[in-house]
Each structure stands twice: as structure tokens, then as C-alpha cells.
Protein backbone atom coordinates (compact mmCIF):
# COMPACT_ATOMS: atom_id res chain seq x y z
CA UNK A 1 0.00 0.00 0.00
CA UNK A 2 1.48 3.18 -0.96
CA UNK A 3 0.99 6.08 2.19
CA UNK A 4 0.90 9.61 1.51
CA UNK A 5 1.40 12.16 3.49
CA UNK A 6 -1.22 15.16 4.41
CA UNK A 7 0.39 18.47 4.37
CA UNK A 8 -1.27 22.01 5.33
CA UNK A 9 0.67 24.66 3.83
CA UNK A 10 0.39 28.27 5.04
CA UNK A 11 1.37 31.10 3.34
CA UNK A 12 2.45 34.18 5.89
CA UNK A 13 2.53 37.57 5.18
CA UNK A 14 3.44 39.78 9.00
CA UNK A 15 1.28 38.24 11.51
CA UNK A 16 -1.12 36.42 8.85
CA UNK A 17 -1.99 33.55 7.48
CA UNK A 18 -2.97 34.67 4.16
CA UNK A 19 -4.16 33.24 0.52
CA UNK A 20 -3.77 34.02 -3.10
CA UNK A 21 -4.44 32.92 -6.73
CA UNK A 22 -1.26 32.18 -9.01
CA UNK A 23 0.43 32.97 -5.70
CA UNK A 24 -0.94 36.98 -5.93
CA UNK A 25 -4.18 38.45 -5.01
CA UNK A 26 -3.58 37.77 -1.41
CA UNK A 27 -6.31 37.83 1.48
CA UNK A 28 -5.84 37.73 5.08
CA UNK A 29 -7.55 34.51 5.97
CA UNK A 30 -6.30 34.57 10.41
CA UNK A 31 -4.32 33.42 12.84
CA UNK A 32 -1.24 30.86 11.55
CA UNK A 33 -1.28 29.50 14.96
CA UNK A 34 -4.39 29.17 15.80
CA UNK A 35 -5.06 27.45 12.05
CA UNK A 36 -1.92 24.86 12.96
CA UNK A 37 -3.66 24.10 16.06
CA UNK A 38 -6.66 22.98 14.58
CA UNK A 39 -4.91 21.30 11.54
CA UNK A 40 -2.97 19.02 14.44
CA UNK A 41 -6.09 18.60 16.59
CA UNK A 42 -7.66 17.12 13.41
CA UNK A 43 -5.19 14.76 12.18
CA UNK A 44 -2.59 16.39 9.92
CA UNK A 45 1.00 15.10 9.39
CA UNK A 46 2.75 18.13 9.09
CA UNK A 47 2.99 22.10 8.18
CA UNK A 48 4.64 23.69 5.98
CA UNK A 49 4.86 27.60 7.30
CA UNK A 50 5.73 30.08 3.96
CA UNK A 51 7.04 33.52 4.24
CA UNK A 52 4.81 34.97 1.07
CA UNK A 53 6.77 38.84 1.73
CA UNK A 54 10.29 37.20 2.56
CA UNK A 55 12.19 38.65 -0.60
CA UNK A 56 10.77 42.07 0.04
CA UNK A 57 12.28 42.21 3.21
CA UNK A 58 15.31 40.28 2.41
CA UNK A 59 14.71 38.01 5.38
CA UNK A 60 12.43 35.03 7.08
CA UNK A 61 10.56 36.81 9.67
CA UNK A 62 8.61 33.48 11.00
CA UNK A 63 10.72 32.31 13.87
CA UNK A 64 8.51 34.11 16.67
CA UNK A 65 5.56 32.38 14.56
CA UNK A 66 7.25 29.15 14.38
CA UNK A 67 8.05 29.39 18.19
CA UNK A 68 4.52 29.46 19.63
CA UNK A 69 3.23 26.94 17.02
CA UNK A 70 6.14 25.14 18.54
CA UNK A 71 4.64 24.55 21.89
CA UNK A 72 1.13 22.69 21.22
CA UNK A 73 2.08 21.66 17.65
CA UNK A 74 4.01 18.24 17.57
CA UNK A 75 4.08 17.56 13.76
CA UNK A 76 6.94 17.80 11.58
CA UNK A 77 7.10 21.65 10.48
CA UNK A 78 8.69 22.77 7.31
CA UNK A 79 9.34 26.68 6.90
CA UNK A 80 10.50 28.21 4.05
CA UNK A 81 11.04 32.01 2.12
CA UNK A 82 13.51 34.51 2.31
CA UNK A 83 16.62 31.68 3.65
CA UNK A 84 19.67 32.60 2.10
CA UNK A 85 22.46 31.35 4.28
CA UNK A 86 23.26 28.35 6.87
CA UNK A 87 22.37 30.96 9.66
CA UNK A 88 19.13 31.39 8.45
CA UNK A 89 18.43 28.12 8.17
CA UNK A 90 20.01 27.44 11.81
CA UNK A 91 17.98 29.96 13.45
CA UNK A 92 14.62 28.68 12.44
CA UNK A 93 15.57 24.86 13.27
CA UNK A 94 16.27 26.00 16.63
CA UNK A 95 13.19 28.17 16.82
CA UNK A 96 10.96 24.93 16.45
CA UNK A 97 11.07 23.98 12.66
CA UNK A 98 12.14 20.54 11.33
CA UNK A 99 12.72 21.12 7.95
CA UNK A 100 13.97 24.50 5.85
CA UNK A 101 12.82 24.95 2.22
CA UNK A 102 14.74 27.13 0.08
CA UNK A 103 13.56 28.37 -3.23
CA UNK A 104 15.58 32.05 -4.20
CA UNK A 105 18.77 31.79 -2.67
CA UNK A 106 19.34 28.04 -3.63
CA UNK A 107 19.07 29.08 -7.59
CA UNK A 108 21.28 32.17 -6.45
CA UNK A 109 23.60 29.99 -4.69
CA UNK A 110 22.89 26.13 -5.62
CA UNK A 111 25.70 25.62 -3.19
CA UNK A 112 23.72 26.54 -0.47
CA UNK A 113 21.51 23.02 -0.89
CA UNK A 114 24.89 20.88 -0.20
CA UNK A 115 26.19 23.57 2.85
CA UNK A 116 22.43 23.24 4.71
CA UNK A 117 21.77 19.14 3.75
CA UNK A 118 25.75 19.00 5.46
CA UNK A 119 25.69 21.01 8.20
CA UNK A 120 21.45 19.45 9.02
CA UNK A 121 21.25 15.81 7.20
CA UNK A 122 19.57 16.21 3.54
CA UNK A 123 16.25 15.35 5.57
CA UNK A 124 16.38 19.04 6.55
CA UNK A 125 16.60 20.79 3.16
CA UNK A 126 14.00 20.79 0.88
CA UNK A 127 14.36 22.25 -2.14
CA UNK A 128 11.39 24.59 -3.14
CA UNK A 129 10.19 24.94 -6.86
CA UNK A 130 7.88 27.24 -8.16
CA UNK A 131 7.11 26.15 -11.73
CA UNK A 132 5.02 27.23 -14.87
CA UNK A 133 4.59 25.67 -17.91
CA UNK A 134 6.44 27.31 -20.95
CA UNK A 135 5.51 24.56 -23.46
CA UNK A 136 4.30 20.92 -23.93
CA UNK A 137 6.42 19.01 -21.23
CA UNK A 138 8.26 21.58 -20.27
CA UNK A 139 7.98 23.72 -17.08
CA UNK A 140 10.36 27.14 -16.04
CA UNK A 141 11.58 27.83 -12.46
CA UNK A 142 10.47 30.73 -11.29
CA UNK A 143 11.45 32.66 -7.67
CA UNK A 144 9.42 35.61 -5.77
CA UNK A 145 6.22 33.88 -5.44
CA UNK A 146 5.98 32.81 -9.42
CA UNK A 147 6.91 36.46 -10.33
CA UNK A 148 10.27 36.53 -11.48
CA UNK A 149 11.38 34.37 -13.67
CA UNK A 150 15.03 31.93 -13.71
CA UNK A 151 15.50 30.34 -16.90
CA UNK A 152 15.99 27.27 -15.84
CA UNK A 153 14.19 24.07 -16.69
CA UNK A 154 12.29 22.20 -14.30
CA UNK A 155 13.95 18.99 -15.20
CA UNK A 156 17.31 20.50 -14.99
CA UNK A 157 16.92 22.03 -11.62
CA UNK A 158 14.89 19.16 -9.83
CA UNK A 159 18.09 16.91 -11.28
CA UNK A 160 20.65 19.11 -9.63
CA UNK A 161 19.27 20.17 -7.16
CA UNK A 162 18.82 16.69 -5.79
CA UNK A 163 22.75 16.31 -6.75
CA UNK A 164 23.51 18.49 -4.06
CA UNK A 165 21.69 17.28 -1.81
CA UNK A 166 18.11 18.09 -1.59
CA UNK A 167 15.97 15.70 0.71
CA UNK A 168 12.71 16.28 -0.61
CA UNK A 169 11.43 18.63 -3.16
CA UNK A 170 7.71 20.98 -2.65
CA UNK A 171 6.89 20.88 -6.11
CA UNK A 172 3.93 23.94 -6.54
CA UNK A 173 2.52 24.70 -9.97
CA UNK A 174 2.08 28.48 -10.41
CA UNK A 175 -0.39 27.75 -13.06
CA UNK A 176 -2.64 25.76 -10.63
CA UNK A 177 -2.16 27.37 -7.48
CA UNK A 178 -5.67 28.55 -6.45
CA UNK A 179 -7.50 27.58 -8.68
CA UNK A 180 -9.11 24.45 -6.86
CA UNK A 181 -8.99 22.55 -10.37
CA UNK A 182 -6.64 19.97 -9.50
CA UNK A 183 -3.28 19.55 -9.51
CA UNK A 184 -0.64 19.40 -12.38
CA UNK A 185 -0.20 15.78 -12.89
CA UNK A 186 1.75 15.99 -15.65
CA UNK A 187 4.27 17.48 -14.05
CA UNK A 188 4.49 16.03 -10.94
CA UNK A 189 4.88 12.82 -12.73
CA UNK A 190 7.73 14.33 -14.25
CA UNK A 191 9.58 15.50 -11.04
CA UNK A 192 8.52 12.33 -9.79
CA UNK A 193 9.88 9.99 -12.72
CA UNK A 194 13.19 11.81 -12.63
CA UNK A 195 14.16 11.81 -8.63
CA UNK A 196 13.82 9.01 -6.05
CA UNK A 197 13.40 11.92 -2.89
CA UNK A 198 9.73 12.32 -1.87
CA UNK A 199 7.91 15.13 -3.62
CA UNK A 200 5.66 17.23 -2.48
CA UNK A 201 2.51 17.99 -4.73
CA UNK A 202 1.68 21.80 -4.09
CA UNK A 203 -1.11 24.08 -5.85
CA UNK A 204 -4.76 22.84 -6.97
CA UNK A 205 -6.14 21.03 -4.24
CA UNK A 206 -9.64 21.93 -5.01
CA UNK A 207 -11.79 18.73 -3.30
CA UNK A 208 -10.84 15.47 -1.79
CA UNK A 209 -10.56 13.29 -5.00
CA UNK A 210 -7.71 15.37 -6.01
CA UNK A 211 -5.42 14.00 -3.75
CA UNK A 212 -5.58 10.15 -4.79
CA UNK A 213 -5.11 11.34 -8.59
CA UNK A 214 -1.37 13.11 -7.96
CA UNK A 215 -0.46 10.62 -5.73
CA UNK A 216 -1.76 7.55 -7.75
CA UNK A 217 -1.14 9.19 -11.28
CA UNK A 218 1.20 11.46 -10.26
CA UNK A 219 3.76 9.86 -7.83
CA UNK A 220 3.18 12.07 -5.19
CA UNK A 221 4.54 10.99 -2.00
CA UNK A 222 2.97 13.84 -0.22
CA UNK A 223 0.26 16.81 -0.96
CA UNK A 224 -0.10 20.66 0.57
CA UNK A 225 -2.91 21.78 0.83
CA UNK A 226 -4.17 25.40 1.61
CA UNK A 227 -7.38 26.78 0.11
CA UNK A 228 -9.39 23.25 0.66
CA UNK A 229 -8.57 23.26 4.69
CA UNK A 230 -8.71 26.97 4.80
CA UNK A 231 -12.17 28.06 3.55
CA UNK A 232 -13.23 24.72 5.26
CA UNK A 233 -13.89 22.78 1.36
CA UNK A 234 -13.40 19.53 3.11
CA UNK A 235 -12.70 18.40 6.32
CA UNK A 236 -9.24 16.46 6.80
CA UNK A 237 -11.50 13.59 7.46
CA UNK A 238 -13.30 13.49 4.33
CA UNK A 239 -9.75 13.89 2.24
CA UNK A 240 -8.39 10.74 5.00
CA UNK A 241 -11.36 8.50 3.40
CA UNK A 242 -11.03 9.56 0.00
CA UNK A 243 -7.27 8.17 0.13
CA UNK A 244 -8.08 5.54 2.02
CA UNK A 245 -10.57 4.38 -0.63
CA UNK A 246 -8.31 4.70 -3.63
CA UNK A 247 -6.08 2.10 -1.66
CA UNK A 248 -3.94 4.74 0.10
CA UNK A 249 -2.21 4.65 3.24
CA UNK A 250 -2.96 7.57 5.89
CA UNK A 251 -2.10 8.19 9.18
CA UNK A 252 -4.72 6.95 11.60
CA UNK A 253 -4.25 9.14 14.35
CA UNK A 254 -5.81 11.74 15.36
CA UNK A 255 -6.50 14.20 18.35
CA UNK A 256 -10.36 14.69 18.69
């Protein structure tokens, strides 16, 4: 049986949890903590915390964030925008996170994926990847929440990126993000064909049967989801049995 993974991923802009289409458009949706609280309480296997204004300000500014989640949250927590060096990455590990993701600064610096999966274990880096399609097959990196782009090929960048080290890749599809129309499969089946480090299916979730296609179709080894859990869609429990009847394997427990 193949077990996926249920990720909610929030995207933080100051003190908010906020959400956007394409990655733009944003609206304040509440509290981040409060949201990861309930998340847990109901079941979920992890967080992934985003820093949506990181690049404007040049730095992560979710430690303080990730520090009171910290102390009633006990599932794996990924954080990532705005890390550019080992400190960075340092500083929010010992603030509570488990994992760092690193989109900008690793294209910048693709050295920075081998310094961090070093100094951390490769578990800890994940290597974040914003793409949109530029063609049939073919997808572009882009950085600054999908707005600027890199020139570099999906393919090419998933490849090296796992070279260096990368632990696990949070694949998000600019073109799907929002939308609630499902996610890319094609390319997550791509990124999925091409590396043997979990991937994270990011960007489409738009109802509970969209989460057995990426990861049965797709590969996906795990799925973040935002606007489904956030607007209340579909409870976690609902998305648990539609796994679990495609022949998935979730976790069980729960807090309730």
C-alpha cells in the first residue's frame, strides 16, 4: 500500500496567514497559529509555514511564529522564504522547525543546498520549486512567489538540485495554485519519474478526489494543501477516506 502524506501549507505575510491565486491576489484569511492548532487537533501530518513577503524584506521573519506553534504543535514543520544562508536556516531549526525549504537563494547559490543538507542531514533541506509551464512538457523555475522568472528548466533544476543534496522537493505549480482545479499531474509525474526523494505535490487542491489522482497518477509521495482546509472545502476527514478508498495509506491518528 502506498501512504501519503497530508500536508497544510500556510502562506504568511506579518502576523497572517494569508491566501492568493497564481500565488498573488492575497487575502488575510487569520491566525497561523491558531489554524496549525486545529490542523494538528484534526489529524494532519505536518505544516509547511511560507514567508509569502520574505524577498521584500530580504529576510524570514517566521521564527517568533514558528516558536509558539512550537509549543502545542508536535508535527513535523517545514518553513520556508527569504533563507539565504546556513544561519538562516540554523535559526529557524532552533526556533521549532524541522525542515527548511529554500527556493531564491538556492538558484542564487545552488551551493547553499549541499552547505544546509551537510551542516542538518539532507532530511532538513528541501528544495522549493515554483514552476510554470512554458511549453508541452516543459515547465520554467520561477522565484518571488511565481513572479520573477530563472531560466531554468524544471527537469534540470529538480536533477541538480537533488545532486547536491536536496531531501525532498515541494513541487507547486504556479499555473494551478488557487484555482481548486486539481493539480498538475503531468508534471508532478515528471519530477517524480526523474528523482527518487519524496515530492511534495503543491497548488490545486480543489476537493478530496484530487489528492488520490497526484499521488496515484502522479507519484506524489505527499500533498499541501491550503485553500481546501482553509475556507473549510473539506474536512481532513473526508480527504483521510477519500485516500483511504483509492487504496492509500494515511495516518490513523488523530487528536479529537
Amino acid at each position: 500500500m502506498r501512504n501519503v502524506r497530508l500536508i497544510a501549507r500556510m502562506d504568511i505575510k506579518g502576523k497572517n496567514l494569508i491566501k492568493g491565486v497564481h500565488l498573488e491576489g492575497l487575502r488575510v484569511i487569520g491566525s497561523p497559529q491558531e489554524y496549525a492548532q486545529k490542523y494538528y487537533e484534526a489529524g494532519i501530518d505536518e505544516i509547511i509555514y511560507m514567508d509569502a513577503v520574505a524577498s521584500l524584506y530580504g529576510r524570514n521573519n517566521l521564527s517568533h511564529i514558528v516558536e509558539e506553534t512550537a509549543k502545542g504543535v508536535f508535527v513535523p514543520m517545514t518553513v520556508g522564504g527569504g533563507i539565504r544562508s546556513i544561519d538562516d536556516a540554523h535559526h529557524l531549526l532552533r526556533s521549532g522547525a524541522d525542515k527548511v525549504a529554500v527556493n531564491t537563494a538556492a538558484i542564487a547559490n545552488p551551493m547553499l543546498i549541499t552547505d544546509i543538507a551537510r551542516r542538518f542531514g539532507s532530511q532538513c533541506m528541501v528544495l522549493s520549486i515554483e514552476a510554470k509551464q512554458v511549453g508541452p512538457d516543459r515547465w520554467e523555475a520561477y522565484t518571488d512567489n511565481g513572479r520573477e522568472r530563472t531560466g531554468l528548466d524544471v527537469m534540470d533544476w529538480v536533477r541538480q538540485g537533488v545532486s547536491l543534496g536536496a531531501g525532498e522537493i515541494l513541487l507547486t505549480s504556479v499555473d494551478k495554485e488557487g484555482t481548486r482545479k486539481g493539480f498538475d499531474i503531468e508534471l508532478v509525474r515528471a519530477v517524480t519519474s526523474l528523482v527518487n526523494v519524496p515530492v511534495i505535490a503543491s497548488g490545486g487542491m480543489g476537493k478530496a478526489d484530487d489528492l488520490p489522482v497526484v499521488v496515484n497518477q502522479g507519484g506524489a509521495d505527499a500533498v499541501a494543501m491550503a485553500d481546501i482546509l482553509h475556507f473549510n472545502r473539506t474536512s481532513l476527514a473526508d480527504i483521510k477516506l477519500a485516500a483511504q478508498q483509492a487504496g492509500l495509506g494515511v495516518r490513523k491518528f488523530s487528536h479529537e
